[in-house]
Protein backbone atom coordinates (compact mmCIF):
# COMPACT_ATOMS: atom_id res chain seq x y z
CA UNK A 1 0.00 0.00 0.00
CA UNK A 2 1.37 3.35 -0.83
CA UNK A 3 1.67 6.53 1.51
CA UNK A 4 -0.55 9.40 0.28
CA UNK A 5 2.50 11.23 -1.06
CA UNK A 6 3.52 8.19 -2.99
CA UNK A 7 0.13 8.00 -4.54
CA UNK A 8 0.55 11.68 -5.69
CA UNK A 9 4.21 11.20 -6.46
CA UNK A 10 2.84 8.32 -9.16
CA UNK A 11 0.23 10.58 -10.41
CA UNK A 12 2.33 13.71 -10.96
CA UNK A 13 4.17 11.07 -13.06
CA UNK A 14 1.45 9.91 -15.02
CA UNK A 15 0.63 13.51 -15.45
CA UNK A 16 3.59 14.30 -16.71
CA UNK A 17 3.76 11.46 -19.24
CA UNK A 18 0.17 11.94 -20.51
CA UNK A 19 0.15 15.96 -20.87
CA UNK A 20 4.09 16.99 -20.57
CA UNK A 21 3.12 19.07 -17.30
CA UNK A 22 5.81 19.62 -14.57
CA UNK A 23 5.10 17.27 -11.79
CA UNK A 24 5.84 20.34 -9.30
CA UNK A 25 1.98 21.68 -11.04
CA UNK A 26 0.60 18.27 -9.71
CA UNK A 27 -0.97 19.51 -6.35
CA UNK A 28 -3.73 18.28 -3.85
CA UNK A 29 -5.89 21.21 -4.45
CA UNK A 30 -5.40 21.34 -8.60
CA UNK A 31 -8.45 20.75 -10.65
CA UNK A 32 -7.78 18.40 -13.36
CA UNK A 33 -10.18 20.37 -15.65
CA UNK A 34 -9.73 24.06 -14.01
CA UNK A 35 -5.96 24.17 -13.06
CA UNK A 36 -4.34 21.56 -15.11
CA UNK A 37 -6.48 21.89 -18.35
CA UNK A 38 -6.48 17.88 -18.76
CA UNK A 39 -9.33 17.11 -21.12
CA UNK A 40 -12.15 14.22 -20.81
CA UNK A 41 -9.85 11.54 -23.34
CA UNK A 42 -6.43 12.52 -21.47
CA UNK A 43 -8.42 12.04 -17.87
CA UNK A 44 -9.20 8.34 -19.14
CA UNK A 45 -5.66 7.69 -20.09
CA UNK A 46 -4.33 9.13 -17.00
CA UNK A 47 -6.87 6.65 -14.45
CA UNK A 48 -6.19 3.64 -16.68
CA UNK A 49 -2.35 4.25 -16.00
CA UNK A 50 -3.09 4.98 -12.23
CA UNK A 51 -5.26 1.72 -12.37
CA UNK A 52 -2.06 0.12 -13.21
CA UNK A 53 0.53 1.75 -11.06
CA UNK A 54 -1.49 1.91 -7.71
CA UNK A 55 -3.44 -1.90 -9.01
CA UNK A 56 -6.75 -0.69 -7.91
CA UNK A 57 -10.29 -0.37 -9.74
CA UNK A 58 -11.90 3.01 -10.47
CA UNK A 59 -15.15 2.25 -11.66
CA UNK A 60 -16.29 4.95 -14.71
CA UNK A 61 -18.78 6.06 -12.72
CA UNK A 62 -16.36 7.25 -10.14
CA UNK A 63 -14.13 9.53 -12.29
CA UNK A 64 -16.52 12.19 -12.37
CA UNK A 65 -16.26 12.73 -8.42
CA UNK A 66 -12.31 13.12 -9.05
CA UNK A 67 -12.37 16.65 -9.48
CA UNK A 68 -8.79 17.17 -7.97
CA UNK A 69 -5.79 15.34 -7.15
CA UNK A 70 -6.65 15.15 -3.96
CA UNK A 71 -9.80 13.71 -4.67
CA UNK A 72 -7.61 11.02 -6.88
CA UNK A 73 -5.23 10.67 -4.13
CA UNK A 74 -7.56 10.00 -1.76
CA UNK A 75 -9.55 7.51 -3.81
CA UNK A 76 -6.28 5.38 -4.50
CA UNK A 77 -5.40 5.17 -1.20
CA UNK A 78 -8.89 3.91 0.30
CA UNK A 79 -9.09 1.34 -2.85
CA UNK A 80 -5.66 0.08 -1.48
CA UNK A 81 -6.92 0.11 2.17
C-alpha cells in the first residue's frame, strides 16, 4: 500500500507522461479540468495508468467525483486500504 505522497508522487508522473506538465503543477488542491487543463480523453488515459501503477479499480462512474488530485489521491489510497 502506498503513503498518500507516494500516490501523488505516481500521479504527478502519469501527469507528466500523458500531458508533458511539470510534476511540481501536480498539487492536492489542482483541478484536473480548471488548473491543469487535462481534457475528458487525457483524464481516461491518465486513471487507466493509475489503475495500473497503484493496481486498484476506479469504476467509470467514479471519475466524475475526481475533481482534484486530492480527490484522486484519496480515492487510491482507500481502494488500497
Amino acid at each position: 500500500m502506498a503513503s498518500n505522497e507516494e500516490i501523488l508522487a505516481g500521479l504527478a508522473e502519469i501527469v507528466n507522461e500523458e500531458t508533458g506538465l511539470p510534476t511540481d503543477a501536480v498539487q492536492l488542491d489542482k483541478s484536473f479540468t480548471d488548473d491543469l487543463d487535462i481534457d475528458s480523453l487525457s483524464m481516461m488515459t491518465i486513471v487507466t495508468l493509475a489503475e495500473e501503477k497503484f493496481e486498484v479499480r476506479i469504476p467509470d462512474e467514479e471519475v466524475q467525483n475526481l475533481t482534484t488530485v486530492g480527490d484522486a489521491v484519496n480515492y487510491i489510497a482507500q481502494a488500497q486500504a
